[in-house]
N, C-alpha and C. Protein backbone atom coordinates (compact mmCIF):
# COMPACT_ATOMS: atom_id res chain seq x y z
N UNK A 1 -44.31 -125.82 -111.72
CA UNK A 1 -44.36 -124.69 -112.63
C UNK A 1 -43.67 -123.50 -111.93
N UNK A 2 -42.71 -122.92 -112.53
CA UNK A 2 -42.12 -121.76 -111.92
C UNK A 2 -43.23 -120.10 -111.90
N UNK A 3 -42.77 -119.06 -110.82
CA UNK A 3 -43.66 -118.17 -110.70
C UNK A 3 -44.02 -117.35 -111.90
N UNK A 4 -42.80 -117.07 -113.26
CA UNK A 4 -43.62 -116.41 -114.59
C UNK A 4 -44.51 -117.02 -115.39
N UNK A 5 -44.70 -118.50 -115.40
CA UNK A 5 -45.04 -118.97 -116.10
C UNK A 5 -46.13 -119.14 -115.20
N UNK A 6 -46.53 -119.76 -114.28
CA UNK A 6 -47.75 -119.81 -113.56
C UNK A 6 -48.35 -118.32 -113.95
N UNK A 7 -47.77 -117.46 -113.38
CA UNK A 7 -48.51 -115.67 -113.52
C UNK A 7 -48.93 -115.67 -115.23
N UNK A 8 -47.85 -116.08 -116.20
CA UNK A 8 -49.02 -115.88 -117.07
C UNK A 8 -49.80 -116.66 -117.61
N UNK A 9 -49.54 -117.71 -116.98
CA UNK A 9 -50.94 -119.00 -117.36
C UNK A 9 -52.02 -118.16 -117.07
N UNK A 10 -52.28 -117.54 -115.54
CA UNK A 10 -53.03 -117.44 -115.04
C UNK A 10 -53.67 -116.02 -115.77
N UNK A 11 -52.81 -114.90 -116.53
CA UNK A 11 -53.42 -114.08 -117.35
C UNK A 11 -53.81 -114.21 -118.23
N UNK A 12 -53.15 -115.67 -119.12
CA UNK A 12 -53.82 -116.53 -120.11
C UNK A 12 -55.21 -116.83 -120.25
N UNK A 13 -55.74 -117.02 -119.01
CA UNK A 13 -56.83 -117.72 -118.77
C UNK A 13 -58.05 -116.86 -118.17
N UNK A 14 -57.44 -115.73 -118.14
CA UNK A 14 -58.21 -114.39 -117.52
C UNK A 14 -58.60 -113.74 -118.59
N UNK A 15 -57.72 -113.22 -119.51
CA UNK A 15 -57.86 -113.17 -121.20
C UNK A 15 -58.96 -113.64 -122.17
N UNK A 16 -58.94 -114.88 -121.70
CA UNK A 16 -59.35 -115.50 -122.40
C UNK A 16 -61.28 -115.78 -121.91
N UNK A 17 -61.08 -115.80 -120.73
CA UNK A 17 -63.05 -115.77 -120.21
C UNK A 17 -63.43 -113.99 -120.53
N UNK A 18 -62.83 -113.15 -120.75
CA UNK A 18 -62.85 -111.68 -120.68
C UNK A 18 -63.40 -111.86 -121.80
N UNK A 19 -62.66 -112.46 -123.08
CA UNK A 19 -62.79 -112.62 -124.64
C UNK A 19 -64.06 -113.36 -124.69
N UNK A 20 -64.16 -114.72 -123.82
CA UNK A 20 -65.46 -115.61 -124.20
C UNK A 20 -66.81 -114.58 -123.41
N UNK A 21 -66.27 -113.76 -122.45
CA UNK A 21 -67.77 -113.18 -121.83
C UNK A 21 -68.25 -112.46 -122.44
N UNK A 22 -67.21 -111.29 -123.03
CA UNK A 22 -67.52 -109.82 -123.41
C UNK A 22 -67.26 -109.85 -124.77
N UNK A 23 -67.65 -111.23 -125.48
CA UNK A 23 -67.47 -111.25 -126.82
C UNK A 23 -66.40 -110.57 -128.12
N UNK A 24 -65.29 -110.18 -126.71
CA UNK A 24 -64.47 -109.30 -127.65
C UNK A 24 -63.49 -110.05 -128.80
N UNK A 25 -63.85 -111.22 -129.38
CA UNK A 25 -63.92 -111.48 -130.29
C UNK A 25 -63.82 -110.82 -131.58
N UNK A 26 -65.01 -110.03 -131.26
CA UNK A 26 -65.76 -109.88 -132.45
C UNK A 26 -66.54 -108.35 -132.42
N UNK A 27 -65.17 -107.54 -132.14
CA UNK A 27 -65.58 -105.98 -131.62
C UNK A 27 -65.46 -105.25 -133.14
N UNK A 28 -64.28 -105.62 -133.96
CA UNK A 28 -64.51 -104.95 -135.48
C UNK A 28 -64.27 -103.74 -135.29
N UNK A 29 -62.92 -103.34 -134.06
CA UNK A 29 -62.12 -102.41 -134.42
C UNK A 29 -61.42 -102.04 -135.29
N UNK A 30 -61.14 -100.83 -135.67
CA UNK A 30 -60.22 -100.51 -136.80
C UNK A 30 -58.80 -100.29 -136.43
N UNK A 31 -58.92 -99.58 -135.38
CA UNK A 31 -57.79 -99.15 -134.43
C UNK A 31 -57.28 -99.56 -132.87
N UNK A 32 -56.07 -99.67 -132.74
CA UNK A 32 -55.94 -99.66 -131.05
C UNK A 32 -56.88 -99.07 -130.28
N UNK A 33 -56.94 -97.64 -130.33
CA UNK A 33 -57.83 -96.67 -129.61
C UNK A 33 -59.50 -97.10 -129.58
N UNK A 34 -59.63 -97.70 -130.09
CA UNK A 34 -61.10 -98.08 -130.73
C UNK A 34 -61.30 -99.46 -130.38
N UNK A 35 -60.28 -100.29 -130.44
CA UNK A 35 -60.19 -101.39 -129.44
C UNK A 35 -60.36 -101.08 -127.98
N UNK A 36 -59.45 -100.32 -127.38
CA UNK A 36 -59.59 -99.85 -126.39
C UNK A 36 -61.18 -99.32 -125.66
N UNK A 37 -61.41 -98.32 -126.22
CA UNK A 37 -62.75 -97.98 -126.11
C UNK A 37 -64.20 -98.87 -126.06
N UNK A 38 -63.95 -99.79 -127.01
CA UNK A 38 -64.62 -100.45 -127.14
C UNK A 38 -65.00 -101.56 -125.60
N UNK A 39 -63.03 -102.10 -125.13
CA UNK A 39 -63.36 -102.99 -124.32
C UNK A 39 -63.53 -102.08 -122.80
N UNK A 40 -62.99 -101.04 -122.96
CA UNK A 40 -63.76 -100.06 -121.90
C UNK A 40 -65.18 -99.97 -121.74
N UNK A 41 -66.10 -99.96 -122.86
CA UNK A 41 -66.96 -99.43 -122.90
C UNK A 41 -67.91 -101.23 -122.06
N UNK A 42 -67.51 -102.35 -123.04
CA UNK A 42 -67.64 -103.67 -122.27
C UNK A 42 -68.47 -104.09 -120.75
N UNK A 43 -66.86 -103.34 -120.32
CA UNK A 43 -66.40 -104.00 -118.97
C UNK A 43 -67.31 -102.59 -118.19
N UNK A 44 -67.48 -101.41 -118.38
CA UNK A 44 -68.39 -100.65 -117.56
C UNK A 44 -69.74 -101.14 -117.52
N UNK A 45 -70.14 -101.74 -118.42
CA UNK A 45 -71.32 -101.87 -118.99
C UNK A 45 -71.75 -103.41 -117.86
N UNK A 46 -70.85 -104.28 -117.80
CA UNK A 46 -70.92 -105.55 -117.56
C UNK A 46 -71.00 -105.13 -116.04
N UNK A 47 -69.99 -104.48 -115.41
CA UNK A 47 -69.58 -103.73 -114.16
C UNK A 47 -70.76 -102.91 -113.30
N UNK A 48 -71.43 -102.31 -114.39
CA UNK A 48 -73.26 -101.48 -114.33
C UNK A 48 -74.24 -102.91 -114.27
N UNK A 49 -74.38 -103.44 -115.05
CA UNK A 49 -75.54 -104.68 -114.83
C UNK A 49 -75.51 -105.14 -113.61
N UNK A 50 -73.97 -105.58 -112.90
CA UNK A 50 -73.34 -106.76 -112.09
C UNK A 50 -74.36 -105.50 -110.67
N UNK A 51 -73.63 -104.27 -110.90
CA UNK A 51 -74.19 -103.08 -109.24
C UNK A 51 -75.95 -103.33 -109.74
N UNK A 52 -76.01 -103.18 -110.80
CA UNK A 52 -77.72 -103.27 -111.05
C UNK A 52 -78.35 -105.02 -109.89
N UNK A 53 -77.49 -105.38 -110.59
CA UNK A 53 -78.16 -106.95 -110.42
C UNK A 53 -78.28 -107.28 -108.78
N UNK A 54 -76.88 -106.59 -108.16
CA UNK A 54 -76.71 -106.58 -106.81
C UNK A 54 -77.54 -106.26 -106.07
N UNK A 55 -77.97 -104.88 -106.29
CA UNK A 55 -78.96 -104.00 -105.77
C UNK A 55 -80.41 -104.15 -105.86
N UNK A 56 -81.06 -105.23 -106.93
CA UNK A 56 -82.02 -105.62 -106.87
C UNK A 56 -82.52 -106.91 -106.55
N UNK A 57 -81.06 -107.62 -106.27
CA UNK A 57 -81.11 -109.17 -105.41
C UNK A 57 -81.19 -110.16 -106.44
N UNK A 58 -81.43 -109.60 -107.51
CA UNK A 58 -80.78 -110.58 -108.74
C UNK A 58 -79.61 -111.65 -108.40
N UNK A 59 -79.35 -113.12 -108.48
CA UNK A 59 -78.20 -113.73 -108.62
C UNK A 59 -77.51 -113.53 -109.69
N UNK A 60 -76.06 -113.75 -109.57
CA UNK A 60 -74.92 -113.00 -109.90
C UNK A 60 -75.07 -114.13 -111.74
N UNK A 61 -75.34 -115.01 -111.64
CA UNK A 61 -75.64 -116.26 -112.57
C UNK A 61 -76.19 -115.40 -113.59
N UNK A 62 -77.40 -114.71 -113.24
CA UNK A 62 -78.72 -114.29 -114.38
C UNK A 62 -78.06 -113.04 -115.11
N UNK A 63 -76.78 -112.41 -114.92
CA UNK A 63 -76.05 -111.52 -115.62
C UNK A 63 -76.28 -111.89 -117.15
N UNK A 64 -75.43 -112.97 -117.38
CA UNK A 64 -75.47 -113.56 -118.83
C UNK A 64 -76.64 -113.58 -119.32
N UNK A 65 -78.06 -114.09 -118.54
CA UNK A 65 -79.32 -113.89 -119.54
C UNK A 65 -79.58 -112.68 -119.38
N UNK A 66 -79.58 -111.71 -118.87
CA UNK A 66 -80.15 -110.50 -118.84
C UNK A 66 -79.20 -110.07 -119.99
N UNK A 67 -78.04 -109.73 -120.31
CA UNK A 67 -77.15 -109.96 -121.60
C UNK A 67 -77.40 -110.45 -122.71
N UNK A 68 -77.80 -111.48 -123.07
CA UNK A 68 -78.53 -112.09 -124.05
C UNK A 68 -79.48 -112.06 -124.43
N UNK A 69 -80.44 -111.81 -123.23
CA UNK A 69 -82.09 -110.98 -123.54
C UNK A 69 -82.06 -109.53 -124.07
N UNK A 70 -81.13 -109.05 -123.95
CA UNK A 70 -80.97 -106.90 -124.58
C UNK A 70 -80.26 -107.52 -125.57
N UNK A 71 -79.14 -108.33 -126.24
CA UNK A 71 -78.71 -108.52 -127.36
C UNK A 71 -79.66 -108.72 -128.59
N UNK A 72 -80.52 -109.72 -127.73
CA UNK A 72 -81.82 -109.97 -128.71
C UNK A 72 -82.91 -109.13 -129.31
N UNK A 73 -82.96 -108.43 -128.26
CA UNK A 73 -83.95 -106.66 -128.39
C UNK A 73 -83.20 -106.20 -129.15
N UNK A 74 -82.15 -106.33 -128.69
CA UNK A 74 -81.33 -105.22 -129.49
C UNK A 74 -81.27 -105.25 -131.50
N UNK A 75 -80.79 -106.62 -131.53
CA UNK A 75 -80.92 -106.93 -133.27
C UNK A 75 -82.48 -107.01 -133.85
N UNK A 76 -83.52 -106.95 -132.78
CA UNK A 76 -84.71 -107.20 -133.95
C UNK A 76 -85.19 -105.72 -134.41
């Protein structure tokens, strides 16, 4: 595989766990800017749990349920 195509496999695939983690799927922007914001808002958020999780000796694993446990709070 030559070096552009490897580099963007490899952003391909970075893209794409970003999309499956941070559900940005399914953000229901209207706008660029609002896209933007949105996946800003994401990745601080994910970035805050990860220093949370660190700092209280949490494994790095239990991110996703602690994620899924406030999603759940969150809709009832």
């Amino acid at each position: 595989m030559s070096e552009p195509s490897a580099l963007r496999q490899q952003v391909e695939v970075c893209f794409a766990a970003l999309k499956r983690v941070l559900g940005l799927g399914e953000t229901l922007a209207k706008t660029l800017l609002g896209l933007a914001t949105r996946i800003a808002a994401k990745i601080t958020a994910y970035t805050y749990a990860f220093l949370v999780n660190r700092l209280l000796g949490v494994a790095e694993a239990r991110t996703c349920e602690l994620e899924t446990a406030h999603q759940t709070s969150s809709s009832d």
